[in-house]
Every structure is written in structure tokens, then in C-alpha cells.
PDB file of N, CA and C in Angstrom:
ATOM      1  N   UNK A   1       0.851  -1.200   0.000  1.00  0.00           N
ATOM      2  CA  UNK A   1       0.000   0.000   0.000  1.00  0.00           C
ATOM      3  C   UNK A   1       0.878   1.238   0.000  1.00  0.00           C
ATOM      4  N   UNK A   2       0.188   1.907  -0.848  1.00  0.00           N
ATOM      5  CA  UNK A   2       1.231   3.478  -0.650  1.00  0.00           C
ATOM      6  C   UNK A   2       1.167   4.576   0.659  1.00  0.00           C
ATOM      7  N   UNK A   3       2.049   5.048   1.009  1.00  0.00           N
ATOM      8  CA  UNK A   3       1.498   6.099   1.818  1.00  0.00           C
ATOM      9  C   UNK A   3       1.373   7.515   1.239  1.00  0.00           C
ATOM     10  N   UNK A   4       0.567   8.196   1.998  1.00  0.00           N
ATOM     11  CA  UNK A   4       0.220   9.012   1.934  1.00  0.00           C
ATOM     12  C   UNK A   4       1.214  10.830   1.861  1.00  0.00           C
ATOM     13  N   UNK A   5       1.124  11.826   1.248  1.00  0.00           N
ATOM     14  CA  UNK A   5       2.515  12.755   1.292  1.00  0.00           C
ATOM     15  C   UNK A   5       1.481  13.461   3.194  1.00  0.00           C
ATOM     16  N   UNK A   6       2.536  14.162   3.566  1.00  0.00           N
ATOM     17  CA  UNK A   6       1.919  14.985   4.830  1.00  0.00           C
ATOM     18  C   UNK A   6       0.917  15.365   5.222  1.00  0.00           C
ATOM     19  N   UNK A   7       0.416  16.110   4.345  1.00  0.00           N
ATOM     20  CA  UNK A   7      -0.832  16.820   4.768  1.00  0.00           C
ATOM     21  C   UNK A   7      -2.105  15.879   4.378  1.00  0.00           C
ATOM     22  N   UNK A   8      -2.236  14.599   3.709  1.00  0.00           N
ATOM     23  CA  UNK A   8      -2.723  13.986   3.241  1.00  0.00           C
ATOM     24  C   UNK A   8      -3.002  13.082   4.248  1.00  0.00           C
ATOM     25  N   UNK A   9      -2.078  12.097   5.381  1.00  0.00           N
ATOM     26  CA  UNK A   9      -1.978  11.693   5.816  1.00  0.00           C
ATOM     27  C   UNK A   9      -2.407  12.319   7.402  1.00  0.00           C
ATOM     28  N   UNK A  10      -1.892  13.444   7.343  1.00  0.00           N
ATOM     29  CA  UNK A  10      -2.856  14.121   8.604  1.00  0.00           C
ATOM     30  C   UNK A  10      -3.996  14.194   8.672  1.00  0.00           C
ATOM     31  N   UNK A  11      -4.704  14.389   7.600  1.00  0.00           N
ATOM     32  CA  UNK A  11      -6.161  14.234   7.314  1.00  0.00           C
ATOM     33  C   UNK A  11      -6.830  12.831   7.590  1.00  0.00           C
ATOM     34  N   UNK A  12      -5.812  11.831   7.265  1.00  0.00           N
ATOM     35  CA  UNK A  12      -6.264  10.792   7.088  1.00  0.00           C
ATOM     36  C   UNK A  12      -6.161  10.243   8.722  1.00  0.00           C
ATOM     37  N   UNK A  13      -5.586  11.083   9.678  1.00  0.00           N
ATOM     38  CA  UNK A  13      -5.504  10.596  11.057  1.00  0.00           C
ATOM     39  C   UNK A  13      -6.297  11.192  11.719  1.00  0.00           C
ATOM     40  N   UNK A  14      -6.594  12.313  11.333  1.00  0.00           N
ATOM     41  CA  UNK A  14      -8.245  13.394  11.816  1.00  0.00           C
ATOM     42  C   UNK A  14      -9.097  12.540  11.149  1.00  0.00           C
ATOM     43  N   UNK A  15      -9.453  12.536  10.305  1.00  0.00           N
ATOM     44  CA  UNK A  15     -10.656  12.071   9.474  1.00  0.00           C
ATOM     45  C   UNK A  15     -11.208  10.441   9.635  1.00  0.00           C
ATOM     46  N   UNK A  16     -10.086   9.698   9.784  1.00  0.00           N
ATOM     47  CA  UNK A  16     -10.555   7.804  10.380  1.00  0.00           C
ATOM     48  C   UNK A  16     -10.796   7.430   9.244  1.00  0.00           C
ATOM     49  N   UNK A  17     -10.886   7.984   7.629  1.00  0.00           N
ATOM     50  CA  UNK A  17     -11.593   6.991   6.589  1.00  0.00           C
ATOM     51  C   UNK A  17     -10.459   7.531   5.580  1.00  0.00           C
ATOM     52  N   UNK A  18     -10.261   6.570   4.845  1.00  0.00           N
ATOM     53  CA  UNK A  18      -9.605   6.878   3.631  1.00  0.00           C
ATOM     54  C   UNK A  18      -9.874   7.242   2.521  1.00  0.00           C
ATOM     55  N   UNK A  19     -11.406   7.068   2.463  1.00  0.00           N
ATOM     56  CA  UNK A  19     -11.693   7.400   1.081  1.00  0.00           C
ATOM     57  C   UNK A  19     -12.521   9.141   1.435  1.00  0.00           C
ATOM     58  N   UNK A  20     -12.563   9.811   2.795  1.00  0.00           N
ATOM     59  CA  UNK A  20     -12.712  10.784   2.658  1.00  0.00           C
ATOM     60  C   UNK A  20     -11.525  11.959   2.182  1.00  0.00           C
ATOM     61  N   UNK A  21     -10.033  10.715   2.624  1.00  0.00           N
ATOM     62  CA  UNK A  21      -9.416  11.715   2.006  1.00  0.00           C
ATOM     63  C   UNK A  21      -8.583  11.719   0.389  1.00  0.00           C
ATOM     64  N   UNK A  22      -9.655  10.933  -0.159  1.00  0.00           N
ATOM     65  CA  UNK A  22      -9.676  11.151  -1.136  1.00  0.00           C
ATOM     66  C   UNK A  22     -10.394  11.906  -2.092  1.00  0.00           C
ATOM     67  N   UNK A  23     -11.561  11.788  -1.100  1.00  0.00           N
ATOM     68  CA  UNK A  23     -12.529  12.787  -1.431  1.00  0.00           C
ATOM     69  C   UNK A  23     -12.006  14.043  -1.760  1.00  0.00           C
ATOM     70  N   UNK A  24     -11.487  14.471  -0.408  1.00  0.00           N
ATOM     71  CA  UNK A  24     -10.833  15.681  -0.801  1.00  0.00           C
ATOM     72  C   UNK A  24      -9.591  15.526  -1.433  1.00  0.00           C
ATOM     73  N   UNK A  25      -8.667  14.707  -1.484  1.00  0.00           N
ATOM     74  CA  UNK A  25      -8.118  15.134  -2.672  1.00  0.00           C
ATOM     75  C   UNK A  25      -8.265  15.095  -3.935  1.00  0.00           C
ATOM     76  N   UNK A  26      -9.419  14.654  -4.521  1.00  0.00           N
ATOM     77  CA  UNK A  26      -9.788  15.011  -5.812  1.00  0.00           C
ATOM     78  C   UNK A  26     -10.372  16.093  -5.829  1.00  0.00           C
ATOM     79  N   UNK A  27     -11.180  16.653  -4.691  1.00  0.00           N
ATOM     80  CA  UNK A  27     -11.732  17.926  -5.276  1.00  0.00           C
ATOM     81  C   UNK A  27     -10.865  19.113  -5.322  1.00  0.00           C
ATOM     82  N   UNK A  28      -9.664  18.978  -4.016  1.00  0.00           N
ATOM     83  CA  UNK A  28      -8.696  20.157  -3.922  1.00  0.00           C
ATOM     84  C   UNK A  28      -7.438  19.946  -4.027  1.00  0.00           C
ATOM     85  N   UNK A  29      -6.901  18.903  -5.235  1.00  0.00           N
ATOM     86  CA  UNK A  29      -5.945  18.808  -5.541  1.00  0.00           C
ATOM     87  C   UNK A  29      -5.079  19.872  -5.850  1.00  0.00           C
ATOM     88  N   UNK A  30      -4.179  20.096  -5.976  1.00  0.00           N
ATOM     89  CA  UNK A  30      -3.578  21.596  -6.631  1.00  0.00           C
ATOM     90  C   UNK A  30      -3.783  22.595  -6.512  1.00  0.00           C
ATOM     91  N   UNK A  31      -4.399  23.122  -5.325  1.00  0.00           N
ATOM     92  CA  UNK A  31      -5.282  24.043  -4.739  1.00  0.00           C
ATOM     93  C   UNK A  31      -4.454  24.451  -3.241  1.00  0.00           C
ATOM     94  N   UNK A  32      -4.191  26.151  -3.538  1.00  0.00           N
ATOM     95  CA  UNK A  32      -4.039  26.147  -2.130  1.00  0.00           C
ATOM     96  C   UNK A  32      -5.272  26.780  -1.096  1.00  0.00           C
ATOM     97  N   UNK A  33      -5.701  26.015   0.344  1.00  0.00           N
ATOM     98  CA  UNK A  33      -6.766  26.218   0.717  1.00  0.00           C
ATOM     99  C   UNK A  33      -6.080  26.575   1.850  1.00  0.00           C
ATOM    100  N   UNK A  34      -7.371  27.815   2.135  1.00  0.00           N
ATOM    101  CA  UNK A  34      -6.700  28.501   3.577  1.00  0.00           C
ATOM    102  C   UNK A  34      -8.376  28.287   4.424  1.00  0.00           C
ATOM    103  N   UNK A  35      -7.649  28.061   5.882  1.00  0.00           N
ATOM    104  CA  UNK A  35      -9.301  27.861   6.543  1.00  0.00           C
ATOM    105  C   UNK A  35      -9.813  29.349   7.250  1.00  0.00           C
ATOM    106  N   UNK A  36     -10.297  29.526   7.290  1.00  0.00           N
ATOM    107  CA  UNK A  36     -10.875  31.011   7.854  1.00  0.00           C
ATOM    108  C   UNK A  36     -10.600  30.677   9.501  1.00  0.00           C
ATOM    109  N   UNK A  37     -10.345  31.837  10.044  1.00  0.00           N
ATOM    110  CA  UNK A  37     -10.334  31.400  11.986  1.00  0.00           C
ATOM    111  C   UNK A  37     -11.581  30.989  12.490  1.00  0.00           C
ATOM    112  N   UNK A  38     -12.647  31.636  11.914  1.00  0.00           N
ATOM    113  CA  UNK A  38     -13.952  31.384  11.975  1.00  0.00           C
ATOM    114  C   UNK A  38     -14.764  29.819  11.553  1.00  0.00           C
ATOM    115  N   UNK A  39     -15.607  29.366  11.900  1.00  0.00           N
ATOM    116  CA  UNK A  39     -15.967  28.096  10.868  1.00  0.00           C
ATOM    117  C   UNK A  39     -17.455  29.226  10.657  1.00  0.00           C
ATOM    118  N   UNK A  40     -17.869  29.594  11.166  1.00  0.00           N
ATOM    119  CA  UNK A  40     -19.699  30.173  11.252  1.00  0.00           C
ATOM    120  C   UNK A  40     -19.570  31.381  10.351  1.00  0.00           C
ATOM    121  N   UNK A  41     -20.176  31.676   9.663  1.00  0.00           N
ATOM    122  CA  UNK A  41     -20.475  33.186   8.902  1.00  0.00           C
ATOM    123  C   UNK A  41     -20.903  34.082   9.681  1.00  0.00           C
ATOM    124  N   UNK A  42     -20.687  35.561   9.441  1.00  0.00           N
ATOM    125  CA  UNK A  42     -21.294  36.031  10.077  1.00  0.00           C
ATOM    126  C   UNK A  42     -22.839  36.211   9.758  1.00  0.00           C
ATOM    127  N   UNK A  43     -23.477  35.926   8.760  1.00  0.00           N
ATOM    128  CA  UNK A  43     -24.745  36.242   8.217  1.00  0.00           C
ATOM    129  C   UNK A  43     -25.580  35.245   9.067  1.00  0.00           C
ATOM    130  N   UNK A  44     -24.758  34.169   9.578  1.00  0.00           N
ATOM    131  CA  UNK A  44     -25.305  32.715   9.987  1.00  0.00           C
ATOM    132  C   UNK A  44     -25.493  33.325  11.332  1.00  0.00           C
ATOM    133  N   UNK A  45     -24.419  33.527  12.336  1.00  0.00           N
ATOM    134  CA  UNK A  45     -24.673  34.236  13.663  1.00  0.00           C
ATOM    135  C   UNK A  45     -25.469  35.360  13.889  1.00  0.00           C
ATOM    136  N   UNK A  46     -26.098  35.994  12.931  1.00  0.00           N
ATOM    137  CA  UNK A  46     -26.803  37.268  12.678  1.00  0.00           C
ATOM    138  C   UNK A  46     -27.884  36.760  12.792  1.00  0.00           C
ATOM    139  N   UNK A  47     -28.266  35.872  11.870  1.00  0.00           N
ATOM    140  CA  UNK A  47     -29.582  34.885  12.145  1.00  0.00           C
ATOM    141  C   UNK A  47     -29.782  34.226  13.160  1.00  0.00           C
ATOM    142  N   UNK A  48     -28.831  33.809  14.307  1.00  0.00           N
ATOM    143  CA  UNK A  48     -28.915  33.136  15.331  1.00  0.00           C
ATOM    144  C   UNK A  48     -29.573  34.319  16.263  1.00  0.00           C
ATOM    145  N   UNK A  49     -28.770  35.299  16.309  1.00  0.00           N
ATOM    146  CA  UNK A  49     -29.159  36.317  17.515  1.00  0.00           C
ATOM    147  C   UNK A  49     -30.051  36.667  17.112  1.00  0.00           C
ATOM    148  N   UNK A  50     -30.524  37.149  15.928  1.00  0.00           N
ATOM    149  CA  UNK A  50     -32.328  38.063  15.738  1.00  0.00           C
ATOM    150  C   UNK A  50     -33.197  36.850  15.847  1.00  0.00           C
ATOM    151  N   UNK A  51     -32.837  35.541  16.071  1.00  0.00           N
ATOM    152  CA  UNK A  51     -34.013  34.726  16.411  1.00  0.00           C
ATOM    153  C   UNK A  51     -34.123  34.177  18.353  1.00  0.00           C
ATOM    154  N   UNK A  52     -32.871  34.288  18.465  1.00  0.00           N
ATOM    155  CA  UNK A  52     -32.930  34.461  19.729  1.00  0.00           C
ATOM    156  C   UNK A  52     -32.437  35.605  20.777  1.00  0.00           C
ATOM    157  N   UNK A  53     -33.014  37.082  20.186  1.00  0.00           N
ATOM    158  CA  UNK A  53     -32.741  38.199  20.578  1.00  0.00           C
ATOM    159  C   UNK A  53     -32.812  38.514  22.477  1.00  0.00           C
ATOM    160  N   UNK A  54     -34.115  37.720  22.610  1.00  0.00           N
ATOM    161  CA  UNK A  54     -34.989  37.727  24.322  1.00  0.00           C
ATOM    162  C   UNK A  54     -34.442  36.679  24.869  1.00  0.00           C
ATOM    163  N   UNK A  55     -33.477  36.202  24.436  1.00  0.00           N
ATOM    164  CA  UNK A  55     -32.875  34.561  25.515  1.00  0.00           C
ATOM    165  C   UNK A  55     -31.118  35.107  25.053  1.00  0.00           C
ATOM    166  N   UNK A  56     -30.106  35.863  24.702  1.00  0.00           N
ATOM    167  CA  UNK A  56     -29.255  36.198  24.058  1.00  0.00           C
ATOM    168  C   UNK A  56     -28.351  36.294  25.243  1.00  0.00           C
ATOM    169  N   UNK A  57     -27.454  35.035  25.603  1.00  0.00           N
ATOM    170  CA  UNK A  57     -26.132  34.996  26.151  1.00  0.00           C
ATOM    171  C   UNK A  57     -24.909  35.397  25.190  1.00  0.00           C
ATOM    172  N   UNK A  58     -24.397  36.471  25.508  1.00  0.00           N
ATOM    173  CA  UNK A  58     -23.343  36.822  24.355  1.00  0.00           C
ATOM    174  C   UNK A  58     -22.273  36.452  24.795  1.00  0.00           C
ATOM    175  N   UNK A  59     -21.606  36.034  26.270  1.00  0.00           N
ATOM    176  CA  UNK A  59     -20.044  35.344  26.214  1.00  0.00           C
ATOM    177  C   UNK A  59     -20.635  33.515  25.455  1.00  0.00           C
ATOM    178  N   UNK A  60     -21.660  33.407  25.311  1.00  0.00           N
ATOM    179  CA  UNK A  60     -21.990  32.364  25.429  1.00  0.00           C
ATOM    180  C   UNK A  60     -22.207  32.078  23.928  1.00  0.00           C
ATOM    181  N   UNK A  61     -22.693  32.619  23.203  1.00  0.00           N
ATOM    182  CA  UNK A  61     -22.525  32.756  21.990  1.00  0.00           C
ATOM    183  C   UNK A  61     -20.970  33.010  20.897  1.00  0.00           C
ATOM    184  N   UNK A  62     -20.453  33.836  21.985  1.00  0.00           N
ATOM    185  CA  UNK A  62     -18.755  34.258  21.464  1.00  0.00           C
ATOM    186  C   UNK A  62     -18.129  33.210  21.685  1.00  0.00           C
ATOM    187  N   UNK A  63     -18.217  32.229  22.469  1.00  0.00           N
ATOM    188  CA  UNK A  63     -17.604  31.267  22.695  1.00  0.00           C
ATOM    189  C   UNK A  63     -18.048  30.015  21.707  1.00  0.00           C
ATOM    190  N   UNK A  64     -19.332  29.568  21.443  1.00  0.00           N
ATOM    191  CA  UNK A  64     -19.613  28.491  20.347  1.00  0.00           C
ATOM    192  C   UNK A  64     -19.119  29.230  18.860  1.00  0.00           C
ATOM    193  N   UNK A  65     -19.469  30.315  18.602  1.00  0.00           N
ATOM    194  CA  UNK A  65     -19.240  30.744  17.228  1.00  0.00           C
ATOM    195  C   UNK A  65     -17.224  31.240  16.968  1.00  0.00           C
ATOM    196  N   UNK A  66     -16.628  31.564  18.046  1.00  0.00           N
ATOM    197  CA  UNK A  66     -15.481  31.826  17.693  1.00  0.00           C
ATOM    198  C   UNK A  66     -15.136  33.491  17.980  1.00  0.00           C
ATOM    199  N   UNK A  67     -16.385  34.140  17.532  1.00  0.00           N
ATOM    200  CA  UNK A  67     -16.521  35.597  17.443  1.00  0.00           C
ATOM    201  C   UNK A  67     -16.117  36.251  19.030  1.00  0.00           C
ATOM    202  N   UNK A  68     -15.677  37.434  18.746  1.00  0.00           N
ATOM    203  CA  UNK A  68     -15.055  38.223  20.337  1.00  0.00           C
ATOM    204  C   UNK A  68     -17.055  38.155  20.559  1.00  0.00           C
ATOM    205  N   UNK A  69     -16.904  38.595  21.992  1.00  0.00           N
ATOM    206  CA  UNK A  69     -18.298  39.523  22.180  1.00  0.00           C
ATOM    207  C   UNK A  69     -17.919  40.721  21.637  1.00  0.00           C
ATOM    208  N   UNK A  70     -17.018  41.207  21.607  1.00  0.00           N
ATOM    209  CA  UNK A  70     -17.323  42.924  20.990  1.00  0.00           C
ATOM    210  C   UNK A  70     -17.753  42.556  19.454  1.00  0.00           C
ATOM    211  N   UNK A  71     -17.715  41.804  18.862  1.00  0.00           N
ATOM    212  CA  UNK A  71     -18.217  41.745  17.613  1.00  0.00           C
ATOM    213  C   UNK A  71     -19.384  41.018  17.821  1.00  0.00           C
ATOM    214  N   UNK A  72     -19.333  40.069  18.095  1.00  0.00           N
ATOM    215  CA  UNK A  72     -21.301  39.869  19.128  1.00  0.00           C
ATOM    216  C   UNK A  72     -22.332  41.196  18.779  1.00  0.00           C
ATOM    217  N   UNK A  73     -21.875  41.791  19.739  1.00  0.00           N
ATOM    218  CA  UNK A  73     -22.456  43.163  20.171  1.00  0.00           C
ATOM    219  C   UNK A  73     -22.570  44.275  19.431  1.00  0.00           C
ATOM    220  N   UNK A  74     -21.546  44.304  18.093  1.00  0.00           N
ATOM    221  CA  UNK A  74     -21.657  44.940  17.037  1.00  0.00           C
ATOM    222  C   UNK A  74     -22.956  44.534  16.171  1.00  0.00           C
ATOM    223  N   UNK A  75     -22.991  42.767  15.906  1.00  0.00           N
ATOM    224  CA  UNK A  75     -23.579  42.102  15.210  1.00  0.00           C
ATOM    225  C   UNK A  75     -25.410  42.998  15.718  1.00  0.00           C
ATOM    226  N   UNK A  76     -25.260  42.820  16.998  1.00  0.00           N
ATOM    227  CA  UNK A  76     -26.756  42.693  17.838  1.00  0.00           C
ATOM    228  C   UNK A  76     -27.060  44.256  17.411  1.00  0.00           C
ATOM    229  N   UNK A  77     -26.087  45.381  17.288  1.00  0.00           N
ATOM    230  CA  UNK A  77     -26.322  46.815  17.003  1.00  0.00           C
ATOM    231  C   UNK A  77     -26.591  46.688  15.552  1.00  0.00           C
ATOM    232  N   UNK A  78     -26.189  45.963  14.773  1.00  0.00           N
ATOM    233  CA  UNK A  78     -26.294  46.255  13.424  1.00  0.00           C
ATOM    234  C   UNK A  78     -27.696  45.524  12.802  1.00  0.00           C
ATOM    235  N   UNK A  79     -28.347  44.416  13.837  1.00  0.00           N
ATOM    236  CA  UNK A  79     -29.906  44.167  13.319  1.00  0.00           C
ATOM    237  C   UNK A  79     -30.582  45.101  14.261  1.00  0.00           C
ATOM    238  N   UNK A  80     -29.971  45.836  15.406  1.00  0.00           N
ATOM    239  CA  UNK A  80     -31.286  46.916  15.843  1.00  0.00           C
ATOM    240  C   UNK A  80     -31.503  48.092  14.879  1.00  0.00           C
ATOM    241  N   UNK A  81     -30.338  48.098  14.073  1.00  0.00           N
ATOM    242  CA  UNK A  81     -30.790  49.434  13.144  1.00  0.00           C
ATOM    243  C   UNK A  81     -31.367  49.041  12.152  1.00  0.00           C
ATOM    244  N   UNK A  82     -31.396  48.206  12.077  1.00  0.00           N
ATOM    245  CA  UNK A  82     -31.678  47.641  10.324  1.00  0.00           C
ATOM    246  C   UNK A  82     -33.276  47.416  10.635  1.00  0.00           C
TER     247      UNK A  82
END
């Protein structure tokens, strides 16, 4: 069996399956991919807080999404104006 080059093989020790990382390497072969610090959008967390505006823990939210609270709190100012 062949092995795998580095980054291929790291995947393949995160991931537990082999054919996911093949998956991805056919789709992002030759590709350089950068991951955002973030995994959540902000459009996505925007929608979280205007649906749960009246129940709204913001260290608590900054902490699942990644986001500071000061950007929380920006987010929460920018659907009160809108």
C-alpha cells in the first residue's frame, strides 16, 4: 500500500476513513486552501441572535461561534438598526 505525502496523511488521522481523504483530494488537488479562523459566517450568527434576541447569552454565543463579544455586540447593534 502506498502512503500518503503529509498533509494527506494528517487528514487521514483526523478524518478515520480513507476514502474521505480522497474525497478531498480530488476535489482540492492543486489548490491552495486557507481555513478562515472562523468556521460560522457572520450572516449565519446574525440569524442566530435576531431569532434568539430575548434569551441572548453573548459570552456564550462568542464562545460556540469563535466571534469576540465585541463583535457579538456589534452584530446585535447592526440588526437593531436595520
Amino acid at each position: 500500500m502506498y502512503e500518503y505525502n503529509k498533509i494527506y496523511q494528517d487528514l487521514a488521522e483526523i478524518l478515520g476513513d480513507d476514502k474521505d481523504v480522497e474525497k478531498i483530494y480530488k476535489s482540492f488537488r492543486g489548490m491552495q486552501v486557507n481555513f478562515p479562523m472562523r468556521l460560522y459566517s457572520r450572516d449565519s450568527v446574525k440569524a442566530v441572535i435576531a431569532k434568539q434576541k430575548d434569551n441572548l447569552d453573548i459570552q456564550d454565543l462568542a464562545r460556540q461561534t469563535g466571534y469576540s463579544t465585541y463583535t457579538i455586540r456589534r452584530l446585535i447593534s447592526e440588526i437593531r438598526e436595520a
